[in-house]
Protein backbone atom coordinates (compact mmCIF):
# COMPACT_ATOMS: atom_id res chain seq x y z
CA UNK A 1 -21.92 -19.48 15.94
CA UNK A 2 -20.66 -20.00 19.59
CA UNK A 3 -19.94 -15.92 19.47
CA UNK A 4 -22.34 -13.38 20.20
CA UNK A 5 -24.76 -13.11 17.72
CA UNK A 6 -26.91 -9.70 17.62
CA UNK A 7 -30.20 -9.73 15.13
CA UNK A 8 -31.83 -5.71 15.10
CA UNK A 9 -35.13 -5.29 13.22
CA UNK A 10 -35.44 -2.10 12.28
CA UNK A 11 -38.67 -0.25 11.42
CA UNK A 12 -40.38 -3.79 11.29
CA UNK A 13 -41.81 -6.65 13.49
CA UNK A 14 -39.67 -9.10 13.96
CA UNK A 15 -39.72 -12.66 12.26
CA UNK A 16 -39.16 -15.55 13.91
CA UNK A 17 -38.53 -17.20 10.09
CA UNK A 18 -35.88 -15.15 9.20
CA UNK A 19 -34.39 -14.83 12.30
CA UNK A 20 -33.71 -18.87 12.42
CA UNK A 21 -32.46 -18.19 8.75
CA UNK A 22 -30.16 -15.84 10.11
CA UNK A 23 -28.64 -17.77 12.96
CA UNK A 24 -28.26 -20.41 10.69
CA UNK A 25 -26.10 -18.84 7.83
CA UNK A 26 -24.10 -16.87 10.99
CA UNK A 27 -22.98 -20.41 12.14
CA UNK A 28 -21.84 -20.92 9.16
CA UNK A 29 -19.19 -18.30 8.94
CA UNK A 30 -17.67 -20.21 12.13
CA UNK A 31 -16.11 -22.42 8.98
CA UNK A 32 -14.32 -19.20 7.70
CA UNK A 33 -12.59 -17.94 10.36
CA UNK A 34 -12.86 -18.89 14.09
CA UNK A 35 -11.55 -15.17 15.10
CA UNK A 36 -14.86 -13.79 14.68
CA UNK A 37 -15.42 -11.73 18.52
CA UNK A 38 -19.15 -10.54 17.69
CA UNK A 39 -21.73 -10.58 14.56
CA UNK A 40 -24.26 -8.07 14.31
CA UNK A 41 -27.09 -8.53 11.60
CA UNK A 42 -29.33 -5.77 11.09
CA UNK A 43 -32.73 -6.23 8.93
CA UNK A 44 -34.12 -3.30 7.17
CA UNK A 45 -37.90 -3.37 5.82
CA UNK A 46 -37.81 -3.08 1.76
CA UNK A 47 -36.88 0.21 0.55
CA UNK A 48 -38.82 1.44 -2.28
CA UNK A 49 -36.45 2.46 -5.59
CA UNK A 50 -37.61 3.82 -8.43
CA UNK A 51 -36.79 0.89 -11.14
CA UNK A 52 -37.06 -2.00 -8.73
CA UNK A 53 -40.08 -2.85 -6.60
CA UNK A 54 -39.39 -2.52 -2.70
CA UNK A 55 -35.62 -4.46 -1.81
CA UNK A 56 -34.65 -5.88 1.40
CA UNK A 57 -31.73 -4.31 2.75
CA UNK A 58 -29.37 -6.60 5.22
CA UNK A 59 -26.51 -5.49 7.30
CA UNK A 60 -23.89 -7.72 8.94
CA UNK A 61 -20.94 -6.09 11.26
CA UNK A 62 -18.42 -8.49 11.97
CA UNK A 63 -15.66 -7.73 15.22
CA UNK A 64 -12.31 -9.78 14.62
CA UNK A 65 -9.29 -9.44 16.60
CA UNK A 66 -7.52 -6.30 14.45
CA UNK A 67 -10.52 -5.65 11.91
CA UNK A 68 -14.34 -4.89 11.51
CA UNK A 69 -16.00 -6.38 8.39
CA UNK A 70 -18.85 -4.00 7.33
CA UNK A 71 -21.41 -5.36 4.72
CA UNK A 72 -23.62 -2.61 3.42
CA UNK A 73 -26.05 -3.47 0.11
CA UNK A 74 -24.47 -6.51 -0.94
CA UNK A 75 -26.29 -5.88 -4.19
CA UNK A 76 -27.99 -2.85 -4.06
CA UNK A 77 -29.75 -2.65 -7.27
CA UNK A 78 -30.72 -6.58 -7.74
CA UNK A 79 -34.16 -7.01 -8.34
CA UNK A 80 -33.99 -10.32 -6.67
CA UNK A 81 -33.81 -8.50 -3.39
CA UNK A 82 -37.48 -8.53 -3.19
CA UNK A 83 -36.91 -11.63 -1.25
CA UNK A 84 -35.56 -11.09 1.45
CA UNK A 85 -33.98 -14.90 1.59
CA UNK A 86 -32.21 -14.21 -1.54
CA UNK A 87 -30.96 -10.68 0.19
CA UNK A 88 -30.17 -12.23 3.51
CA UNK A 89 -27.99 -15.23 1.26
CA UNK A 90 -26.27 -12.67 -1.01
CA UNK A 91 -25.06 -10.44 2.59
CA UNK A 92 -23.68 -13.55 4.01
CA UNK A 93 -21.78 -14.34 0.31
CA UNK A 94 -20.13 -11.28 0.83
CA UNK A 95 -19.24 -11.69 4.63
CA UNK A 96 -17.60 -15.00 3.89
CA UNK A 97 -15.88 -13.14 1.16
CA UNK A 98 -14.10 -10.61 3.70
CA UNK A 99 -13.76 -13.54 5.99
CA UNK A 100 -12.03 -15.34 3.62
CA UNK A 101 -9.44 -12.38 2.37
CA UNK A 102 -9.11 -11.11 5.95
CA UNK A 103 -7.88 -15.31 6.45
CA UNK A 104 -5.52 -14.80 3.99
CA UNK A 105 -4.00 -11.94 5.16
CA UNK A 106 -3.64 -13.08 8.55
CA UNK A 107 -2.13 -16.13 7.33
CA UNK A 108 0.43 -14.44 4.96
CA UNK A 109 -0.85 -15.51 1.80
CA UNK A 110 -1.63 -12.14 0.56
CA UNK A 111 0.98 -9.61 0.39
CA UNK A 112 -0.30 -6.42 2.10
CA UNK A 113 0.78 -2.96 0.00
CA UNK A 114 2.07 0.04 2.22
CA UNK A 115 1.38 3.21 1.49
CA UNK A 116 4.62 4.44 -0.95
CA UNK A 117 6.81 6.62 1.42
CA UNK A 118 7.32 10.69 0.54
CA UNK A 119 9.88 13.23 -0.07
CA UNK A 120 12.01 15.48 -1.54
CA UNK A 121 15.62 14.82 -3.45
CA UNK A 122 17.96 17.26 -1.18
CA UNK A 123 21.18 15.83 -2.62
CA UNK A 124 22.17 14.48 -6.43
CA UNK A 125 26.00 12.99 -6.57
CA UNK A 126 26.06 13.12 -10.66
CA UNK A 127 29.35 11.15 -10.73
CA UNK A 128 28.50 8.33 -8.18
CA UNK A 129 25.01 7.96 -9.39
CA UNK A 130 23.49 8.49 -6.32
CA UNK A 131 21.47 10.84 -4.03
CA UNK A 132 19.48 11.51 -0.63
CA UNK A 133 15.75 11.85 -0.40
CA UNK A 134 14.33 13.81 3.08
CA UNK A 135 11.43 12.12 4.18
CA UNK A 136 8.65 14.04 5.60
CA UNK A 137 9.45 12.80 9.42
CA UNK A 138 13.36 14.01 8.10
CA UNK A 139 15.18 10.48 7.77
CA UNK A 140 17.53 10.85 4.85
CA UNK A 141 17.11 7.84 2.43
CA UNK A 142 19.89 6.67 0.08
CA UNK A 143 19.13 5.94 -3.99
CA UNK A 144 20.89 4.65 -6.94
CA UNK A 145 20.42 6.31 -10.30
CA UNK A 146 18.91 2.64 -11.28
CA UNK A 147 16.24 2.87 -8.71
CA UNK A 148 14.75 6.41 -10.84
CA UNK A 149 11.27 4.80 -12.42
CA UNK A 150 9.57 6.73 -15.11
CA UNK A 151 12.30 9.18 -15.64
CA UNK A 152 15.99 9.90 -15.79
CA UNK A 153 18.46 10.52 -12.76
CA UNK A 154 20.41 13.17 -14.96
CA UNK A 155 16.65 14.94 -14.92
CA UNK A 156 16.08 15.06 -10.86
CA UNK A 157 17.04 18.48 -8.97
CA UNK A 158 17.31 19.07 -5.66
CA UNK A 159 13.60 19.89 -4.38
CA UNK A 160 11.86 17.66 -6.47
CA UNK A 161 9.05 15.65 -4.77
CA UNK A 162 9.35 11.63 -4.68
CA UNK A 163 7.01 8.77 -3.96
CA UNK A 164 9.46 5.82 -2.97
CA UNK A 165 9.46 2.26 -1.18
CA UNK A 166 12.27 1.83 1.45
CA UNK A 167 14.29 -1.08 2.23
CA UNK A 168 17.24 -2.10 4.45
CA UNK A 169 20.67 -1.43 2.83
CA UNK A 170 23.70 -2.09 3.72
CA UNK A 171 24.59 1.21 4.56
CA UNK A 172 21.58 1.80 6.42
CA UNK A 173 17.63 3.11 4.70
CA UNK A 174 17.83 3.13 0.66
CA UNK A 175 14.95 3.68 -1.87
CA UNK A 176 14.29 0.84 -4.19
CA UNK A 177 12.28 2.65 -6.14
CA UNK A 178 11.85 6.59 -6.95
CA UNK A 179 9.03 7.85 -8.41
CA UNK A 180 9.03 11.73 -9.56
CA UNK A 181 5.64 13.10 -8.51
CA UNK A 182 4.75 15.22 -11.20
């Protein structure tokens, strides 16, 4: 990793074995994403649980440009984490993981879901098959009887409260979906 690389031992003396273990699995994650602005490893001493013997705990914080990858107990209940190789392996799994989807997005190749948009029907135009919905920040959004999921249009009254995903019309905002919030 050309990036700065931070390794905290905490609670323990540090180990000169795990630590080369560590800076070589962080250069790997160079092959993942080469927007990676900082790494952070932390190493916990074994935490005793009450069905598993004492289990290595490893944390990695990863900086990227517009996002901070966080892995916390990779697996926190795997016996296997006695060793704290096989702990130290499965954290970095899981970093490439989020390396990988946060590649993805950035790239395009995973469609990213906004939050469905909010608010309530203050018009209903029975013979065109249309109304208005108010949005929260008071836009008025156009819909179509056809956009009305999981219910009828001849149902709605003005008041009722909508979840609904906006588009461009022709006209200017419409809903291409309405969902009654029940």
């Amino acid at each position: 990793m050309i990036l700065p690389l931070q390794i905290t031992f905490r609670h323990m003396d540090p180990s000169p074995a795990l630590e080369a273990r560590i800076r070589e699995l962080a250069s790997r994650l160079d092959r993942f994403s080469e927007h990676i602005m900082r790494c952070h490893v932390i190493v916990e001493p074994p935490a005793h649980h009450k069905h598993q013997g004492f289990l290595y705990d490893f944390r990695i914080d990863i900086t990227l440009p517009d996002e901070e990858i966080a892995i916390r107990h990779a697996h926190p209940a795997d016996h296997a984490h006695e060793d704290p190789y096989v702990a130290l392996r499965d954290a970095f799994l899981a970093a490439r993981r989020k390396l990988e989807d946060y590649e993805r997005k950035r790239r395009g190749d995973v469609k990213s879901h906004s939050e469905a948009a909010h608010g309530w029907i203050t018009e209903l135009d029975a013979e065109q098959g249309s109304g208005r919905i108010e949005t929260e920040d008071g836009r008025l959004i156009y819909f179509h009887r056809n956009s009305v999921i999981g219910g009828r249009f001849q149902d709605l009254t003005t008041g009722t409260e909508v979840r609904f995903a906006e588009e461009a019309g022709d006209l200017g905002p419409q809903a291409s979906t309405v969902h009654v919030i029940s």
